[in-house]
Structures are given as structure tokens and as C-alpha cells.
N, C-alpha and C. Protein backbone atom coordinates (compact mmCIF):
# COMPACT_ATOMS: atom_id res chain seq x y z
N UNK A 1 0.82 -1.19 0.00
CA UNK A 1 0.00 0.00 0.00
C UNK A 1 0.86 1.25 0.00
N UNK A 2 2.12 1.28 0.77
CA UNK A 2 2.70 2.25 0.58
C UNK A 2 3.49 2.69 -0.65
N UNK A 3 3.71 1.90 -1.76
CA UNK A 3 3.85 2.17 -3.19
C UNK A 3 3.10 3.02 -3.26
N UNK A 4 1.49 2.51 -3.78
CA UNK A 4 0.58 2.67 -4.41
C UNK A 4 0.95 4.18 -3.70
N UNK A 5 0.64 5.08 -2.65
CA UNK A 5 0.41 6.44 -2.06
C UNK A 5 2.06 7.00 -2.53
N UNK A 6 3.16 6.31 -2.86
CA UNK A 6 4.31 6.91 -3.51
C UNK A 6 3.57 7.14 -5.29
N UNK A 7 3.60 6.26 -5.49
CA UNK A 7 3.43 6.28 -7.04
C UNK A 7 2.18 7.57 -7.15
N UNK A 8 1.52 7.40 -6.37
CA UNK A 8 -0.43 8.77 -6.55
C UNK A 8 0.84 9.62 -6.28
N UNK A 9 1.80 10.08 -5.57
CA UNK A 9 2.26 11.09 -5.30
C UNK A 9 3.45 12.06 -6.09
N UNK A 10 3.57 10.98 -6.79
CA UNK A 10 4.84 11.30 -8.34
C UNK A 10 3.84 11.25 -9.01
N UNK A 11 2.71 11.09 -9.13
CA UNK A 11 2.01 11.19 -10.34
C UNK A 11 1.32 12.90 -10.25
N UNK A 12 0.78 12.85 -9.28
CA UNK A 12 0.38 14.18 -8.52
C UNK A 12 1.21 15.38 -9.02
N UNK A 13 2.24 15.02 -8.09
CA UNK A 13 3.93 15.97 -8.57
C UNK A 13 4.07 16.00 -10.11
N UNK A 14 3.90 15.73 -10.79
CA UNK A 14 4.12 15.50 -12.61
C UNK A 14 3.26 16.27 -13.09
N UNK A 15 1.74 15.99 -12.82
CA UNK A 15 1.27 16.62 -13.21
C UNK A 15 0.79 18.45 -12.76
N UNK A 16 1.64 18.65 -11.42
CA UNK A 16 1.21 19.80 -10.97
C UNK A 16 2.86 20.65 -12.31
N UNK A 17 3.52 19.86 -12.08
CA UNK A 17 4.81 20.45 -13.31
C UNK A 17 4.18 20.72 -14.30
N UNK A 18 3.69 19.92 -14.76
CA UNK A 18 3.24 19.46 -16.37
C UNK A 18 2.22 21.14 -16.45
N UNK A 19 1.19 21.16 -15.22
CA UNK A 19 0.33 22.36 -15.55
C UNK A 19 0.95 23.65 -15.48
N UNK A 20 2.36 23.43 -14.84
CA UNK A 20 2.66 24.97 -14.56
C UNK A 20 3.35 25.18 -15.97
N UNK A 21 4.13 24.25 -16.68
CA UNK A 21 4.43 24.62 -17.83
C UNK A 21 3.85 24.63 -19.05
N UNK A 22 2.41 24.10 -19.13
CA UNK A 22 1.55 24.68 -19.84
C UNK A 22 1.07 25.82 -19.70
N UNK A 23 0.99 26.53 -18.57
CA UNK A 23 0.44 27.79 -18.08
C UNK A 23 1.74 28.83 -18.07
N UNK A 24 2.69 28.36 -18.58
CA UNK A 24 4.55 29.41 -18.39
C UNK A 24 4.38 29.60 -20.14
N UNK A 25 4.26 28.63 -20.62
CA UNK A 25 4.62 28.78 -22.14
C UNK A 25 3.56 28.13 -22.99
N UNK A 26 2.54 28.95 -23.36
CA UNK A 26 1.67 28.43 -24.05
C UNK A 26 1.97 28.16 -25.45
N UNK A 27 1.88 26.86 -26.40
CA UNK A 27 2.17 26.68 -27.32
C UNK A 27 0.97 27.27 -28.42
N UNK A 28 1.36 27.69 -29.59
CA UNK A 28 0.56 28.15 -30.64
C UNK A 28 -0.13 27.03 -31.20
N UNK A 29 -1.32 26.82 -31.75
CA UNK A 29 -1.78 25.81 -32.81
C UNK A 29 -1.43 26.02 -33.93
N UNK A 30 -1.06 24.53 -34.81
CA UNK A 30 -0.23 24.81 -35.75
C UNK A 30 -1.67 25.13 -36.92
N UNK A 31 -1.31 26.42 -38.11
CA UNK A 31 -1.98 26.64 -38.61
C UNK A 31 -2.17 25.78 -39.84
N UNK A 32 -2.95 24.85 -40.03
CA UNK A 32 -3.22 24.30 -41.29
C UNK A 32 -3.55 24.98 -42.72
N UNK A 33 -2.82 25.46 -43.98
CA UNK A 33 -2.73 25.99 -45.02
C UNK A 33 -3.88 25.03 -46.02
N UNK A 34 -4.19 25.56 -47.11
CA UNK A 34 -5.50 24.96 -47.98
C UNK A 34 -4.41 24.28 -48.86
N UNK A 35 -3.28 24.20 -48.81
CA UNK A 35 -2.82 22.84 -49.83
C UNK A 35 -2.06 22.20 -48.31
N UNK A 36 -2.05 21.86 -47.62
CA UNK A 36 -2.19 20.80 -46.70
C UNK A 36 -1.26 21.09 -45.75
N UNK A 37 0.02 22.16 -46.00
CA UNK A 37 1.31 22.25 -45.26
C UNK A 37 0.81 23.08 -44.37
N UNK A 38 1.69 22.61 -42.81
CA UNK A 38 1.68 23.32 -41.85
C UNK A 38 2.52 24.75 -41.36
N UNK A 39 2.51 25.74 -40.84
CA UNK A 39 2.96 26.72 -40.35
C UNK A 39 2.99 26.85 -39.15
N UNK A 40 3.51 27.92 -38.51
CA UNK A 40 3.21 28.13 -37.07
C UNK A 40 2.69 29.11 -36.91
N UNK A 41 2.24 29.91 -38.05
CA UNK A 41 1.89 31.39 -38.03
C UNK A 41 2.14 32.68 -37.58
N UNK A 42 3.03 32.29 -37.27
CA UNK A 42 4.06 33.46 -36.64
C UNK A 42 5.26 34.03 -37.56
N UNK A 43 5.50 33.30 -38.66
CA UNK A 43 6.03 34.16 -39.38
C UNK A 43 6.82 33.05 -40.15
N UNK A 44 7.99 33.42 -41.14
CA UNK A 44 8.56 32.44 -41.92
C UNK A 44 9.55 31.51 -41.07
N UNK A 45 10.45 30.46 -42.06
CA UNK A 45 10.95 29.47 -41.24
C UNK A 45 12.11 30.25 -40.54
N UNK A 46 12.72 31.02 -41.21
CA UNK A 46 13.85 31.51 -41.01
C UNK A 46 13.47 32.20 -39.55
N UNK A 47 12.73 32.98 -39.48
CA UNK A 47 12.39 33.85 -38.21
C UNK A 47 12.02 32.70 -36.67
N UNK A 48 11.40 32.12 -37.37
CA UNK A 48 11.36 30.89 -36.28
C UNK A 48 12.60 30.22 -35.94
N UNK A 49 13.76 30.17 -36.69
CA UNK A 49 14.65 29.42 -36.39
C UNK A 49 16.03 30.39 -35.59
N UNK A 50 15.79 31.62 -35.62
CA UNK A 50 15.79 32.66 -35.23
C UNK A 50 15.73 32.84 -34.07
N UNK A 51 14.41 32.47 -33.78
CA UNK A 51 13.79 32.54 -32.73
C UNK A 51 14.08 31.94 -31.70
N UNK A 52 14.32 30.55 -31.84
CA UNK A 52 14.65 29.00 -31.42
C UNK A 52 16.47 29.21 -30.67
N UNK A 53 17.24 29.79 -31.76
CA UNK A 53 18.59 30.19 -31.46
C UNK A 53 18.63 30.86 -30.41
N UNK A 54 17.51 32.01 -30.39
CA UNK A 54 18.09 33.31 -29.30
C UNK A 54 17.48 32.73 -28.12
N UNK A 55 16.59 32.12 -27.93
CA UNK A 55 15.82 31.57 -26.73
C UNK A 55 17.40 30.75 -26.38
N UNK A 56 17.46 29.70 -26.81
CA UNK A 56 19.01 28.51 -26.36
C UNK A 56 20.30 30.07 -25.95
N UNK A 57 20.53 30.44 -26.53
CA UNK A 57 21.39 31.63 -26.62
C UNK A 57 20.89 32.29 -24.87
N UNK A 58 20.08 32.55 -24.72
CA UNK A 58 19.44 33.11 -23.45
C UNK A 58 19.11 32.35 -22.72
N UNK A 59 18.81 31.11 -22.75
CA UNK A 59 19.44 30.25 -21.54
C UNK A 59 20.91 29.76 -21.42
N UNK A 60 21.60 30.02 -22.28
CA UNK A 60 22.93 29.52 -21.87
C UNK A 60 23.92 30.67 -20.77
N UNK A 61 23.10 32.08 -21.30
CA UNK A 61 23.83 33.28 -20.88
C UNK A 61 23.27 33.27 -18.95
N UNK A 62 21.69 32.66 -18.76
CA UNK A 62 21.08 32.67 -17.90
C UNK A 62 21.77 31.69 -16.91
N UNK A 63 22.43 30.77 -17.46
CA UNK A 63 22.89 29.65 -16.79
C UNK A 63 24.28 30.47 -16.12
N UNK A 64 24.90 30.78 -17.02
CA UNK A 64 26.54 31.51 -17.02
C UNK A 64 26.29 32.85 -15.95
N UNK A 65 25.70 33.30 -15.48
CA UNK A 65 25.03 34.12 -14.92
C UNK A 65 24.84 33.74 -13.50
N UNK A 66 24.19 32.51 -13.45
CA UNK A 66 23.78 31.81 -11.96
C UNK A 66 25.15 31.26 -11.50
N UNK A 67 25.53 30.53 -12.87
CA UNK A 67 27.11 29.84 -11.95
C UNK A 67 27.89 30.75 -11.62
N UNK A 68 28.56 32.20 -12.37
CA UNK A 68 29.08 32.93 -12.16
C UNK A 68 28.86 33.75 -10.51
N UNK A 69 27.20 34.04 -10.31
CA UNK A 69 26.87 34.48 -8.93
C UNK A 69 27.11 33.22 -8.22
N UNK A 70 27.31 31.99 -8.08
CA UNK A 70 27.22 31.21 -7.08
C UNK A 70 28.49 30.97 -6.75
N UNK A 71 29.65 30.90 -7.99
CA UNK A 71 31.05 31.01 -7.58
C UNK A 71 31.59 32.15 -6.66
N UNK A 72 30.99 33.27 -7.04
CA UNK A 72 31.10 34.66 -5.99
C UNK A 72 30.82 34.58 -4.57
N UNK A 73 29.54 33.44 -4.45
CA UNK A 73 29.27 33.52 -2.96
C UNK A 73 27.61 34.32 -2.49
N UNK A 74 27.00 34.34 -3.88
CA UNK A 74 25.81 35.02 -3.37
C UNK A 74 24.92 33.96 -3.12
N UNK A 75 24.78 35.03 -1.76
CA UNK A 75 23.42 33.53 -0.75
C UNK A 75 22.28 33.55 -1.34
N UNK A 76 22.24 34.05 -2.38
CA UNK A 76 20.37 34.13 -3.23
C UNK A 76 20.76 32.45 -3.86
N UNK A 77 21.25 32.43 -4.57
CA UNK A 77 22.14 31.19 -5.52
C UNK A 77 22.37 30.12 -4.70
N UNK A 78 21.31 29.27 -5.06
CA UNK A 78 22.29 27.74 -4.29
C UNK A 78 22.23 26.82 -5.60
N UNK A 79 23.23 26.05 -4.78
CA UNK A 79 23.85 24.89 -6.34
C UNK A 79 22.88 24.19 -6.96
N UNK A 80 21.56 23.69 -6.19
CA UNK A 80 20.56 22.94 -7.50
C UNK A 80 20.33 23.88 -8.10
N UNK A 81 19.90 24.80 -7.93
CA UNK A 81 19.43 26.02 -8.59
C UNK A 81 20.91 25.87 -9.50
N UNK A 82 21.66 25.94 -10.16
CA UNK A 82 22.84 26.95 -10.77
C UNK A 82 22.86 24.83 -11.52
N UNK A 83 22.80 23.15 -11.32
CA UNK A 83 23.13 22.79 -12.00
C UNK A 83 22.01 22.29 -12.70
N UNK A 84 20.52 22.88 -12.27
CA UNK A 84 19.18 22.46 -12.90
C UNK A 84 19.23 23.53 -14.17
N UNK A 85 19.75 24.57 -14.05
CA UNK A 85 20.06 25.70 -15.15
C UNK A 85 20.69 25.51 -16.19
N UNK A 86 21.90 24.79 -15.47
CA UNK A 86 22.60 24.35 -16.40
C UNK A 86 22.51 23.27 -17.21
N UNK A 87 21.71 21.93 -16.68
CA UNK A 87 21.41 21.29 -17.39
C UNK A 87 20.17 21.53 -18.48
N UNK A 88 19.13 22.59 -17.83
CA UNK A 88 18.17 22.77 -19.26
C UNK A 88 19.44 23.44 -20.69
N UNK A 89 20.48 24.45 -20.41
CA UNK A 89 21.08 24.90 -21.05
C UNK A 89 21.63 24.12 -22.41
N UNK A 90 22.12 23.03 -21.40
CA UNK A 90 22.69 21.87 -22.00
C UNK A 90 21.95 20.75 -22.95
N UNK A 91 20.71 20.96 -22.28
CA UNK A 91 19.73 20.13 -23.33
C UNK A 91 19.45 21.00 -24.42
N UNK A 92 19.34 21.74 -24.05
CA UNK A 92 18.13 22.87 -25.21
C UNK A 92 19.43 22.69 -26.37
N UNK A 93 20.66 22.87 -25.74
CA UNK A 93 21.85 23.15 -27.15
C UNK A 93 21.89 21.87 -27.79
N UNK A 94 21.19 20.62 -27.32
CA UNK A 94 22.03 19.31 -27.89
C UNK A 94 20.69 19.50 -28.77
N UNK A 95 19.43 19.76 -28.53
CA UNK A 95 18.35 19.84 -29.16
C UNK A 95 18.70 20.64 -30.51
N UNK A 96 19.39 21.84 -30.25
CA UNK A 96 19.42 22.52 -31.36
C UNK A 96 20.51 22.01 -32.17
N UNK A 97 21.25 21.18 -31.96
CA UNK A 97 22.05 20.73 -32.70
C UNK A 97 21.71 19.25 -33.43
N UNK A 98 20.53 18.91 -32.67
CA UNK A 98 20.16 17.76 -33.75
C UNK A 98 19.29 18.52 -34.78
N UNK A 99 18.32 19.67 -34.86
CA UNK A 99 18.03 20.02 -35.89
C UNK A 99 18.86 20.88 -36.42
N UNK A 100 19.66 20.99 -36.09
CA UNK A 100 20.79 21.85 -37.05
C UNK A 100 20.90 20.42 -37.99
N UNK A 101 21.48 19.31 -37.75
CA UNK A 101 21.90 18.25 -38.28
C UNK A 101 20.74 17.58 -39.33
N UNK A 102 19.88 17.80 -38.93
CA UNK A 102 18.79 17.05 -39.46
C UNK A 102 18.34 18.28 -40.54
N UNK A 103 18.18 19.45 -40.63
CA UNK A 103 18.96 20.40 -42.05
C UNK A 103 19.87 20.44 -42.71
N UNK A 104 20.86 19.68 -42.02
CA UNK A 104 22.00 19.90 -43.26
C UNK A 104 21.58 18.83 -43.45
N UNK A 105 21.17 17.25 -43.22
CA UNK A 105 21.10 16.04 -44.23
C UNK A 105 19.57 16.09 -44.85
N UNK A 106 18.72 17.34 -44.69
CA UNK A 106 17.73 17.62 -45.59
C UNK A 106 18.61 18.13 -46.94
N UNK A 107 19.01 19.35 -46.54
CA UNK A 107 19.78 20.01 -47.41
C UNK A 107 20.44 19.43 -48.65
N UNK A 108 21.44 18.28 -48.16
CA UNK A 108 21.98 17.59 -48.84
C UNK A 108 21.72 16.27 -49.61
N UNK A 109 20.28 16.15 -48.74
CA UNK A 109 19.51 14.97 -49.62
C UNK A 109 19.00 15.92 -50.59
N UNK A 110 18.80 17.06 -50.52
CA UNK A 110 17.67 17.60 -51.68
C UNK A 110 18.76 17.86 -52.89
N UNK A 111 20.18 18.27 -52.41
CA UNK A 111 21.18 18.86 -53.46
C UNK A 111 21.14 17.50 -54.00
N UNK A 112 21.48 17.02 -53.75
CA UNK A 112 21.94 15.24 -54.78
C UNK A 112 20.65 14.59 -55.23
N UNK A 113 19.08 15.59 -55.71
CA UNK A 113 18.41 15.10 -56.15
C UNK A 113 18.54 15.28 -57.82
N UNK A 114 18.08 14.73 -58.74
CA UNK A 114 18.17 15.44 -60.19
C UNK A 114 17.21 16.24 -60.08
N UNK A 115 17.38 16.99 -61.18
CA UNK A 115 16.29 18.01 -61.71
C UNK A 115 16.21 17.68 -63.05
């Protein structure tokens, strides 16, 4: 029985996360176009990808920022705080580097198509 009231309680905990970050960053619906392709409606790809960069870019500076105050000694700063930062930092960049990757072997599948 005492599982079962662990497990209701990580489930609980998940989902009280899960709502706060639906309620931090609301995602757009993707706009469906009349010949079938999707958008985000917010503007072209380029600006979105843009977009995507400076956000990773601003958490990495956000991270560099916390570790920097916590090496100093400021009592606002404690270390989960400064390596939970750092690890979103760290994800978000490996993220952007698989779609970096996954454009250039678009890219290059499309160059080596005939015309």
C-alpha cells in the first residue's frame, strides 16, 4: 500500500509540473494551409529558427550568470538552482544541434536530387 500512495504522489507531482508549464509557455496551434502544409503562423521558417537560437542563446547566458553568482558567494544562488540551469542549457543546445543536423542532411539529400 505504501507504493501505491508513492506512485499517486509522483504522479500528482508531474502533473502539478506538467500544468505549470503549460500555463509558463503556451504553445501556438499549428496553422493548417488549404494545400495541406503546416505553419506556425508566426512568421517564416527563417524567423522561427531565429527565434529558437536566441531563446538557447538566453538560456545559456542565464545559466553563465547563476554559476558565475554562485562562484562569488551570493546567498540568493544555491547549487541545484545553478546545476538544474545548467542542465536545461545543455539540453536545449544538444536539441538545437540535432536540428541543425537534421537540415543539413535535408539540405543535402535535396542537393543530390536530379532536376
Amino acid at each position: 500500500m505504501v507504493e501505491r500512495a508513492d506512485i499517486t504522489g509522483v504522479l500528482t507531482q508531474m502533473r502539478a509540473i506538467r500544468a505549470q508549464m503549460d500555463a509558463a509557455a503556451p504553445l501556438a496551434p499549428p496553422v493548417v494551409r488549404s494545400d495541406m502544409t503546416q505553419a506556425t503562423g508566426s512568421g517564416n521558417f527563417g524567423t522561427l529558427l531565429k527565434g529558437a537560437v536566441d531563446k538557447v542563446n538566453e538560456s545559456q547566458l542565464q545559466s553563465k550568470e547563476l554559476s558565475t553568482a554562485y562562484e562569488k558567494g551570493d546567498p540568493t544562488v544555491d547549487l541545484p538552482q545553478v546545476m538544474i540551469s545548467l542542465q536545461k542549457s545543455s539540453i536545449s543546445f544538444q536539441a538545437m544541434l540535432q536540428v541543425r543536423n537534421r537540415l543539413v542532411s535535408a539540405y543535402e539529400d535535396i542537393s543530390k536530387m536530379p532536376m
